[in-house]
N, C-alpha and C. Protein backbone atom coordinates (compact mmCIF):
# COMPACT_ATOMS: atom_id res chain seq x y z
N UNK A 1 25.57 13.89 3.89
CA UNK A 1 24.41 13.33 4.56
C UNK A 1 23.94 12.13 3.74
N UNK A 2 23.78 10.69 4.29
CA UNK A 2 23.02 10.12 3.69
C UNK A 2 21.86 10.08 3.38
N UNK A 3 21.34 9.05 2.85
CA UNK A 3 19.40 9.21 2.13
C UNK A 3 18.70 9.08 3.51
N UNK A 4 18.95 7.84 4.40
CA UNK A 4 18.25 7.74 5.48
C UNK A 4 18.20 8.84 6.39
N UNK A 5 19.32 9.25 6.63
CA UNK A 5 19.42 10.91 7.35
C UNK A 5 18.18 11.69 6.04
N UNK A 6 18.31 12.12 5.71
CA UNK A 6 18.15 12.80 5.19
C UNK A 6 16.70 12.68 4.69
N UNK A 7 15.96 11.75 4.51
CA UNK A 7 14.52 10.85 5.19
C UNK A 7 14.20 11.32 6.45
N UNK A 8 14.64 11.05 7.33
CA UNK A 8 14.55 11.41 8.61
C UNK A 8 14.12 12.88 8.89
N UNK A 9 15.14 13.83 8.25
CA UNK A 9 14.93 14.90 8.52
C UNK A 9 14.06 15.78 7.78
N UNK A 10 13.43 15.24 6.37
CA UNK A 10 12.09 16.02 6.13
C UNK A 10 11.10 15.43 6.48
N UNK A 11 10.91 13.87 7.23
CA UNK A 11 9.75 13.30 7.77
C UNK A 11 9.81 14.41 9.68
N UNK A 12 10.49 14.78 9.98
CA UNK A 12 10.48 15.75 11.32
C UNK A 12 10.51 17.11 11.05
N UNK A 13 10.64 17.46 10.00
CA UNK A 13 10.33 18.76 9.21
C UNK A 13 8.90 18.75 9.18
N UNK A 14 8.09 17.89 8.53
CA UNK A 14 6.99 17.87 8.10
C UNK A 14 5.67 18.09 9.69
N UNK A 15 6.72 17.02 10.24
CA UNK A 15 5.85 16.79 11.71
C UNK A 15 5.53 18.32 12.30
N UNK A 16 7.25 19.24 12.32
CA UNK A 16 6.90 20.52 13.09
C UNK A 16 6.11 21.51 12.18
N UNK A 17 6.25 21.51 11.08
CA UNK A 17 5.42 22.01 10.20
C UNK A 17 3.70 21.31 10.66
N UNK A 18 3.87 20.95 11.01
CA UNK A 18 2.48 20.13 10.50
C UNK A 18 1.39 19.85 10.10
N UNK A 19 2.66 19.30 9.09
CA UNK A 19 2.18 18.70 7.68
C UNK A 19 2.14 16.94 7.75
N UNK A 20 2.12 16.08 6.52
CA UNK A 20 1.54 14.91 6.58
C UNK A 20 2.59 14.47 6.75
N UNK A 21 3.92 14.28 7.77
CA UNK A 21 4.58 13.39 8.66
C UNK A 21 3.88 12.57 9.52
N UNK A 22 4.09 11.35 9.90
CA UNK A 22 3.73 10.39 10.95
C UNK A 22 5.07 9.26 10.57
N UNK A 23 5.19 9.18 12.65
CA UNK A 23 6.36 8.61 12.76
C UNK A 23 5.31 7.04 13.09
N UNK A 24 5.60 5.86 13.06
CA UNK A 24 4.87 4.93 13.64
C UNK A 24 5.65 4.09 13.95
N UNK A 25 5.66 3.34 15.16
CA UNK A 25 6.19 3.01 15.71
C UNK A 25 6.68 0.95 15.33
N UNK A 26 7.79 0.91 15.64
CA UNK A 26 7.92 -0.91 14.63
C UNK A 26 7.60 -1.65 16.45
N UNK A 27 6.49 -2.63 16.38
CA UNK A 27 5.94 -2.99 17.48
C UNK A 27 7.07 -4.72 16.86
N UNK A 28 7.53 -5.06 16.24
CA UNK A 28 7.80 -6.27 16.29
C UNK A 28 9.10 -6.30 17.03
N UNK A 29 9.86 -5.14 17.46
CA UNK A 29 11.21 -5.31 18.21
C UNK A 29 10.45 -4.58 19.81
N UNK A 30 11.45 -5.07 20.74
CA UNK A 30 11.59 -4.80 22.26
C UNK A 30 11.37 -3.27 22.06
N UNK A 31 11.03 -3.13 23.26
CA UNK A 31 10.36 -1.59 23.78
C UNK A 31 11.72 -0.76 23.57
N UNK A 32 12.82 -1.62 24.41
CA UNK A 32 13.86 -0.47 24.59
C UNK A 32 14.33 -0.21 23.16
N UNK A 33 14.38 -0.92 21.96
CA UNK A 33 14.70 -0.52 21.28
C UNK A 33 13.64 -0.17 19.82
N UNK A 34 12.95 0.75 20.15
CA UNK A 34 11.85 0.47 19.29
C UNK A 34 12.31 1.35 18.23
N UNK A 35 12.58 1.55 16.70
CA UNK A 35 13.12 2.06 15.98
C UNK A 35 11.68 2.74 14.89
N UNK A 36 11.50 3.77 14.32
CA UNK A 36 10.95 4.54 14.10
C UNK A 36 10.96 3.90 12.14
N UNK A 37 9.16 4.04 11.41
CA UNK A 37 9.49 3.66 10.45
C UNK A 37 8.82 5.27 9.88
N UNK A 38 9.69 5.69 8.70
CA UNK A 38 9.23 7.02 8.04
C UNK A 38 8.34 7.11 7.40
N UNK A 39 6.99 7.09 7.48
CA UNK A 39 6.10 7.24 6.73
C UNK A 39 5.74 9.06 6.57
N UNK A 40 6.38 9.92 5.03
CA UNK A 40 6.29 10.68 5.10
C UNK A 40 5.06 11.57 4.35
N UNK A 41 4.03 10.45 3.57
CA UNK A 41 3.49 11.35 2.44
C UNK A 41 1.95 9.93 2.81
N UNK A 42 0.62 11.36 3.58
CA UNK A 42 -0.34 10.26 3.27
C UNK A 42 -1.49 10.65 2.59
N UNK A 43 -1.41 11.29 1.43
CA UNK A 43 -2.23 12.33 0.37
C UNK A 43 -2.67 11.04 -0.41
N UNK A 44 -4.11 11.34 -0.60
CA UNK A 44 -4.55 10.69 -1.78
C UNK A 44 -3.50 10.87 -3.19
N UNK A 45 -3.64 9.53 -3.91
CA UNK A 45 -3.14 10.31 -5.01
C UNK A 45 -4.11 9.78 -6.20
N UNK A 46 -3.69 10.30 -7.65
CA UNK A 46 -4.56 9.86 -8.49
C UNK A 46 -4.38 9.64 -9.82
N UNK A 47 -4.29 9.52 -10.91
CA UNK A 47 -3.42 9.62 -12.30
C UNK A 47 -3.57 11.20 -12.57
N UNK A 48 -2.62 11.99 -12.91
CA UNK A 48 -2.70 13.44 -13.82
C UNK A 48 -4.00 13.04 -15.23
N UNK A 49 -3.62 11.83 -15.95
CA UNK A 49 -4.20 11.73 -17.39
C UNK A 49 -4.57 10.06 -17.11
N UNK A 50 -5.95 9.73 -16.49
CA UNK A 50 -6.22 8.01 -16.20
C UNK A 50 -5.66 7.64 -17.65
N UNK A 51 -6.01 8.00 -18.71
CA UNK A 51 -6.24 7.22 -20.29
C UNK A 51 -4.57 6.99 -20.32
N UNK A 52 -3.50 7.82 -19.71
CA UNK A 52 -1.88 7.36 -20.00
C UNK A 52 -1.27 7.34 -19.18
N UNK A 53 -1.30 6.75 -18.00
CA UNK A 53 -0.86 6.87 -16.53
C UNK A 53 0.33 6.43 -16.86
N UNK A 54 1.66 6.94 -15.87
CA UNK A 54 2.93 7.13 -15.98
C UNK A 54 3.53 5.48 -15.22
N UNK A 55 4.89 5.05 -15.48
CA UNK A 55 5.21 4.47 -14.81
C UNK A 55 5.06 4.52 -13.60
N UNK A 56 5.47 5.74 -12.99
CA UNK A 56 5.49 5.94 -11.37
C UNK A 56 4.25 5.88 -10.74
N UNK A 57 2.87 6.27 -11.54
CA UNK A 57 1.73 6.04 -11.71
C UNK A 57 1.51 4.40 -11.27
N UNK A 58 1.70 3.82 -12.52
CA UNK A 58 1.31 2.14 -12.60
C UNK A 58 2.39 1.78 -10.97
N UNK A 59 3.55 2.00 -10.68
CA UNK A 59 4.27 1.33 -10.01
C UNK A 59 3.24 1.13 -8.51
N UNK A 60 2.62 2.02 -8.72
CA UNK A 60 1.76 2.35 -7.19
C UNK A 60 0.63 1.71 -7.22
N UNK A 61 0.06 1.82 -8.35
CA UNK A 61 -1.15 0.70 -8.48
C UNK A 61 -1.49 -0.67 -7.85
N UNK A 62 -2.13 -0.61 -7.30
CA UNK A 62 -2.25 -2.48 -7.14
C UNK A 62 -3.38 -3.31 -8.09
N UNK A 63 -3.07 -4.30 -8.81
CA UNK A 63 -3.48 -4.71 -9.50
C UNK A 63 -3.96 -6.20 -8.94
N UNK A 64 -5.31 -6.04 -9.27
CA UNK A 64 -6.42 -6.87 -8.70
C UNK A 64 -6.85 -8.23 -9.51
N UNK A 65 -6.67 -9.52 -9.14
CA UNK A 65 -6.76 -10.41 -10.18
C UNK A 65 -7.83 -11.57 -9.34
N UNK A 66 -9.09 -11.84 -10.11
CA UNK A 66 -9.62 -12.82 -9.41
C UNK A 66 -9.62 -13.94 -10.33
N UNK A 67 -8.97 -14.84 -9.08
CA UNK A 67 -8.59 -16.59 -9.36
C UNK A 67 -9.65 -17.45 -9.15
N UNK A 68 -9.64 -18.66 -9.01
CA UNK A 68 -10.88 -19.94 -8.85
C UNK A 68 -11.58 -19.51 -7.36
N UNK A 69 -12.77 -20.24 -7.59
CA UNK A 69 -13.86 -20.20 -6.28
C UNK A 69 -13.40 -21.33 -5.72
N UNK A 70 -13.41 -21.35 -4.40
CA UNK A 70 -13.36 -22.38 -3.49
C UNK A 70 -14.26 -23.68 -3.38
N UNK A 71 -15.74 -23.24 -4.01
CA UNK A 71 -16.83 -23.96 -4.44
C UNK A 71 -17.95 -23.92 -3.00
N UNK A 72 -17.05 -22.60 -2.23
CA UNK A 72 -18.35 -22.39 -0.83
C UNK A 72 -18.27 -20.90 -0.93
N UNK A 73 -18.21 -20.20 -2.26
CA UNK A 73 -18.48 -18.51 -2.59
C UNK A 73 -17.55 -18.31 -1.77
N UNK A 74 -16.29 -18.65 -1.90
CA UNK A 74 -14.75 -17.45 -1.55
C UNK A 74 -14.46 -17.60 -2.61
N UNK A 75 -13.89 -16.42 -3.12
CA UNK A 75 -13.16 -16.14 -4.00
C UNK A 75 -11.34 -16.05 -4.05
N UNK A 76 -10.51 -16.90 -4.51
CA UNK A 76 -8.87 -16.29 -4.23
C UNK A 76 -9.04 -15.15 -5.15
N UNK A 77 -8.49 -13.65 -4.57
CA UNK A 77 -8.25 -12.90 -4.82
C UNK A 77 -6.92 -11.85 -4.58
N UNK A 78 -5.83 -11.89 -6.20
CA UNK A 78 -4.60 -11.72 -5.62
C UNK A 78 -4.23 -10.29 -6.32
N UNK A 79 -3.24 -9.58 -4.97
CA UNK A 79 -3.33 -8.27 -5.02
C UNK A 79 -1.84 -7.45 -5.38
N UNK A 80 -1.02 -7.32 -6.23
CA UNK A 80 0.06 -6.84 -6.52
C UNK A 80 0.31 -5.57 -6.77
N UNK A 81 1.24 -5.40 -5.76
CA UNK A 81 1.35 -3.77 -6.28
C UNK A 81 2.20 -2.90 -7.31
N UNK A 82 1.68 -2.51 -8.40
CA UNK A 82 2.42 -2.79 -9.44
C UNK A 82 2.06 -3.08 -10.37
N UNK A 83 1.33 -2.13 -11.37
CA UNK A 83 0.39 -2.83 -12.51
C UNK A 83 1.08 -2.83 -13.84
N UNK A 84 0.53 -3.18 -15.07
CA UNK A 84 1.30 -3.62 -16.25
C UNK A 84 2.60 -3.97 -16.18
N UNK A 85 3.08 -5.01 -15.15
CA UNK A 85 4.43 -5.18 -15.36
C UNK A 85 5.50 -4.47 -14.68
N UNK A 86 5.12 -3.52 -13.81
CA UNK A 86 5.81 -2.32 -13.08
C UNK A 86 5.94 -3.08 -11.78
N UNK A 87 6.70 -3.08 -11.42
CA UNK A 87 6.58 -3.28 -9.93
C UNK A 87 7.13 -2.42 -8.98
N UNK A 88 6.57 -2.26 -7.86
CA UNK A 88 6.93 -1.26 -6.47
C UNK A 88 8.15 -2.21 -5.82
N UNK A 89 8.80 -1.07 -6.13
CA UNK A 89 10.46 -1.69 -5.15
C UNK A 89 10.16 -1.15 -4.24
N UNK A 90 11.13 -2.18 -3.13
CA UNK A 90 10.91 -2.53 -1.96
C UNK A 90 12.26 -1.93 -1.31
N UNK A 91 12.64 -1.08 -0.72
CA UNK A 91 13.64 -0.67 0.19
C UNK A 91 13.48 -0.65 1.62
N UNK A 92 15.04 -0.16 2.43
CA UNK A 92 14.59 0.40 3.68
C UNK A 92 13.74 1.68 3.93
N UNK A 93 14.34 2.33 2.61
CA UNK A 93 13.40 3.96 3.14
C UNK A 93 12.40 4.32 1.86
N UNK A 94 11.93 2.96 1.23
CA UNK A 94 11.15 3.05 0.19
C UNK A 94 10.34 1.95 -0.18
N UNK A 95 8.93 2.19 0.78
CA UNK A 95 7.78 0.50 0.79
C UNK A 95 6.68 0.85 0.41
N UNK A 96 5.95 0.06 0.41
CA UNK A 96 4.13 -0.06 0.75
C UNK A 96 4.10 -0.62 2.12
N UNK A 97 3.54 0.06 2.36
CA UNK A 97 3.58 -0.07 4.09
C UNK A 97 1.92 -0.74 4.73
N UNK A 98 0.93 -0.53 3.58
CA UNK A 98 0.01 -1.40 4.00
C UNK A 98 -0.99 -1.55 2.90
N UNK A 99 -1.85 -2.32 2.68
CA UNK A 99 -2.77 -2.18 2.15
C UNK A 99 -3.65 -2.56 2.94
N UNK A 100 -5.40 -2.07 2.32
CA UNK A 100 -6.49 -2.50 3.29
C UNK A 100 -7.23 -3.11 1.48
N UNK A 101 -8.54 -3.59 1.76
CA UNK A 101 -9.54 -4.46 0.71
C UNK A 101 -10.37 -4.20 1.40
N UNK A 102 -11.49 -3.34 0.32
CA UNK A 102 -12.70 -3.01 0.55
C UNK A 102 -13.64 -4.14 -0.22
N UNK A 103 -14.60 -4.33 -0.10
CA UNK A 103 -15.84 -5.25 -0.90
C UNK A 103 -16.96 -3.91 -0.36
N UNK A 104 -17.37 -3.35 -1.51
CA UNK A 104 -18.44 -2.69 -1.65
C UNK A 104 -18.60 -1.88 -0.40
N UNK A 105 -17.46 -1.70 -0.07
CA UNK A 105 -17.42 -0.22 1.03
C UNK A 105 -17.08 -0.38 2.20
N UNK A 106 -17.14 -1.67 2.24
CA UNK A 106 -16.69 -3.02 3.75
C UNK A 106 -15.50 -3.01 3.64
N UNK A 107 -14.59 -2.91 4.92
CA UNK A 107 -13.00 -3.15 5.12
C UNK A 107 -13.35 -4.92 5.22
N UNK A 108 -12.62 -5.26 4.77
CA UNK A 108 -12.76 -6.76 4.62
C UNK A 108 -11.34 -7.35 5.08
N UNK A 109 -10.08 -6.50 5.05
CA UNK A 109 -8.81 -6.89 5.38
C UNK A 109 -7.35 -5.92 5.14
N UNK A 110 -6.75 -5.80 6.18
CA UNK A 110 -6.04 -5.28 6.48
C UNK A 110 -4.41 -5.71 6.73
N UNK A 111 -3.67 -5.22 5.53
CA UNK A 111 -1.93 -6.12 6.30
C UNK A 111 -1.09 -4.95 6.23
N UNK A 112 -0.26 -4.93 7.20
CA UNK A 112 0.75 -3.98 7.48
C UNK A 112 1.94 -4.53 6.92
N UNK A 113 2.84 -3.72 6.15
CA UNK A 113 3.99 -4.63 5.94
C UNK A 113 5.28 -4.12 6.39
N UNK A 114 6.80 -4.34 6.61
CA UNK A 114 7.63 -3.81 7.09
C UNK A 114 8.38 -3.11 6.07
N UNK A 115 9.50 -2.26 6.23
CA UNK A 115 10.48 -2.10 5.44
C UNK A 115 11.57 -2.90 5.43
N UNK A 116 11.97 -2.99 4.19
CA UNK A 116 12.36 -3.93 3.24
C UNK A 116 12.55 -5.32 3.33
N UNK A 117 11.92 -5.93 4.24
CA UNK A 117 12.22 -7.74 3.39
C UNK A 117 10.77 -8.23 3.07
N UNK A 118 10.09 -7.57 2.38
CA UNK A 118 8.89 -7.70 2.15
C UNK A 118 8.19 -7.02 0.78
N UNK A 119 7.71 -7.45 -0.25
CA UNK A 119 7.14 -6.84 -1.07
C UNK A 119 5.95 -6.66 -1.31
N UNK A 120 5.05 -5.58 -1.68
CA UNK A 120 3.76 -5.56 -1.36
C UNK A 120 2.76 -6.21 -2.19
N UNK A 121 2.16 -7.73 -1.39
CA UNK A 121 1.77 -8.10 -2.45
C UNK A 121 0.86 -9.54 -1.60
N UNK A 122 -0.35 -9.71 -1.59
CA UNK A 122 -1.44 -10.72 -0.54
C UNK A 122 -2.19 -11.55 -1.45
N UNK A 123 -2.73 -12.48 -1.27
CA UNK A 123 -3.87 -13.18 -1.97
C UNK A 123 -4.85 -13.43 -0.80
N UNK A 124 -6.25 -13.21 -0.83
CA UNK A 124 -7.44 -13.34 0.07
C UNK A 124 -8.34 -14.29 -0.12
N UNK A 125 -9.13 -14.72 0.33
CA UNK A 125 -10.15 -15.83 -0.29
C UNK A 125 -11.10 -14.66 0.07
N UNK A 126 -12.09 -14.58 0.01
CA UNK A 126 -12.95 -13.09 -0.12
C UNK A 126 -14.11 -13.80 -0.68
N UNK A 127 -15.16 -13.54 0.00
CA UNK A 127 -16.43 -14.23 -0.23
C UNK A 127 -16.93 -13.22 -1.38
N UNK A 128 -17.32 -13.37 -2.61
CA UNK A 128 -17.74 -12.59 -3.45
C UNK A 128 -19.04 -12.83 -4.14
N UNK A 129 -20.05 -12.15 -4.85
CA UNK A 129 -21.22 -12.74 -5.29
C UNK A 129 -20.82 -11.41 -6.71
N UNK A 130 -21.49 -11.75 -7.83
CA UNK A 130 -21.65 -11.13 -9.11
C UNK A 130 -21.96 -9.47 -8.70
N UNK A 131 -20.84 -8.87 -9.23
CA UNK A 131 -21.17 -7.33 -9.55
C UNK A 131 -20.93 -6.77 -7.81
N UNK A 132 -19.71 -7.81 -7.15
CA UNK A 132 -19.23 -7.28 -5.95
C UNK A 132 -18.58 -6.04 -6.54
N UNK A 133 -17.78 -5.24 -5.40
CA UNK A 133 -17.12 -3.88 -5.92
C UNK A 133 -15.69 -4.54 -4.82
N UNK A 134 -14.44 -4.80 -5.25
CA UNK A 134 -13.28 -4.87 -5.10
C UNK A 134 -12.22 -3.87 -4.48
N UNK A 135 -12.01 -2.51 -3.57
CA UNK A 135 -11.36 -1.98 -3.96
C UNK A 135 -10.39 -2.12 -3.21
N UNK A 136 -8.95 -2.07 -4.08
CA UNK A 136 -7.53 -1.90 -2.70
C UNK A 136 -6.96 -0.58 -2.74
N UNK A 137 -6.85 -0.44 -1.39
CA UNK A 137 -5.83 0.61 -0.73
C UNK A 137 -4.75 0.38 -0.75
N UNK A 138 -3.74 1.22 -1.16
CA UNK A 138 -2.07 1.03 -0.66
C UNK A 138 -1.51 2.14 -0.40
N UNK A 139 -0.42 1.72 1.14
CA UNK A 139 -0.34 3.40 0.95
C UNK A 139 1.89 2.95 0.50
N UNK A 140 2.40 4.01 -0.48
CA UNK A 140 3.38 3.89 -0.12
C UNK A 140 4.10 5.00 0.78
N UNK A 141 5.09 5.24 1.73
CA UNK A 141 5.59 5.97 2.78
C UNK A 141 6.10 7.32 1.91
N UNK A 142 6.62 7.06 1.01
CA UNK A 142 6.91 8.55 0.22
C UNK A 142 5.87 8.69 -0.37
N UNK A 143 4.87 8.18 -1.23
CA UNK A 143 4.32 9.11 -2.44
C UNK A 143 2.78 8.99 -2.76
N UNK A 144 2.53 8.50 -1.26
CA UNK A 144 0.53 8.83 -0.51
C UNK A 144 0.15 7.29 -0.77
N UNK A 145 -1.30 7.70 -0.72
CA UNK A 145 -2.06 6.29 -0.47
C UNK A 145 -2.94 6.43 -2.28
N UNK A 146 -3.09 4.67 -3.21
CA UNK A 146 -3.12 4.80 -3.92
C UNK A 146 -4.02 3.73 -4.18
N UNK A 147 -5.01 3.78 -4.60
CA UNK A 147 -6.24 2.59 -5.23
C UNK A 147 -6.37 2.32 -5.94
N UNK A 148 -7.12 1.66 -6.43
CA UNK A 148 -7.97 0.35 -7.65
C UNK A 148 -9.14 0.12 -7.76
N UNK A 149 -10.26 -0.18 -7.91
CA UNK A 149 -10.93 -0.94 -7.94
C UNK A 149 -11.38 -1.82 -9.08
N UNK A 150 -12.27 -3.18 -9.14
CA UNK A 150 -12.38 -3.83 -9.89
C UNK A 150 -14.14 -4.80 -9.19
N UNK A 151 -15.01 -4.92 -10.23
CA UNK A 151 -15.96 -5.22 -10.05
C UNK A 151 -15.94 -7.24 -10.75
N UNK A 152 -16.48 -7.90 -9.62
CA UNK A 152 -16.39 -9.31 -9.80
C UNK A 152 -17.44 -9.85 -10.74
């Protein structure tokens, strides 16, 4: 059995179980052929030990960096997923499939991304004022949805 089989069949395991399977659907190809993306795991997750978080830990992270003001209060604000140097590889049956950006509790922005020709990773202009609250969502398809935050 290959990996993708084999993907497949504990993301439809999970579904009849049901448990945190969701199939979602790829809207950028034709109806007749609409091909199924595996998103199998959508659990918070969190560090075991914050003070020594693991590679696989950091890989999930998105790491929040604020750049120059526009000089009309936007802020560029750039979002990588992948902190200290780690980065989240990008496969067919292994992504970040979206992130969202909160500002102080506000969804402020939302990108969906595909599997694999894409790595997870946005810059925003984001209107910000002193002692905003920053936070990103990411979810990856195997191993839950994973945050940050960072205060401006």
């Amino acid at each position: 059995m290959n990996r993708r089989d084999a993907f497949k069949k504990i993301g439809i395991a999970s579904i009849a179980l049901g448990t945190a399977g969701v199939l979602v659907p790829n809207m950028a190809v034709s109806q007749e052929k609409i091909p199924s993306k595996l998103i199998i795991n959508r659990q918070r997750m969190s560090f075991a030990d914050p003070q020594n978080p693991s590679d696989f830990e950091l890989k999930h992270t998105p790491e929040i960096t604020f750049l120059e003001n526009d000089g009309k209060g936007f802020t560029r604000v750039k979002i990588h997923i992948g902190s200290k140097g780690i980065v989240h590889p990008t496969e067919e049956n292994h992504w970040i499939d979206h992130m969202k950006i909160f500002k102080n509790d506000t969804l402020v922005a939302f990108t969906e991304f595909e599997n694999g020709p894409i790595r997870g990773y946005a810059e925003y202009y984001i209107k910000l004022a002193t002692n905003d609250v920053v936070l990103v969502e990411v979810g990856c398809n195997l191993h839950g949805i994973w945050t940050n935050t960072s205060m401006f």
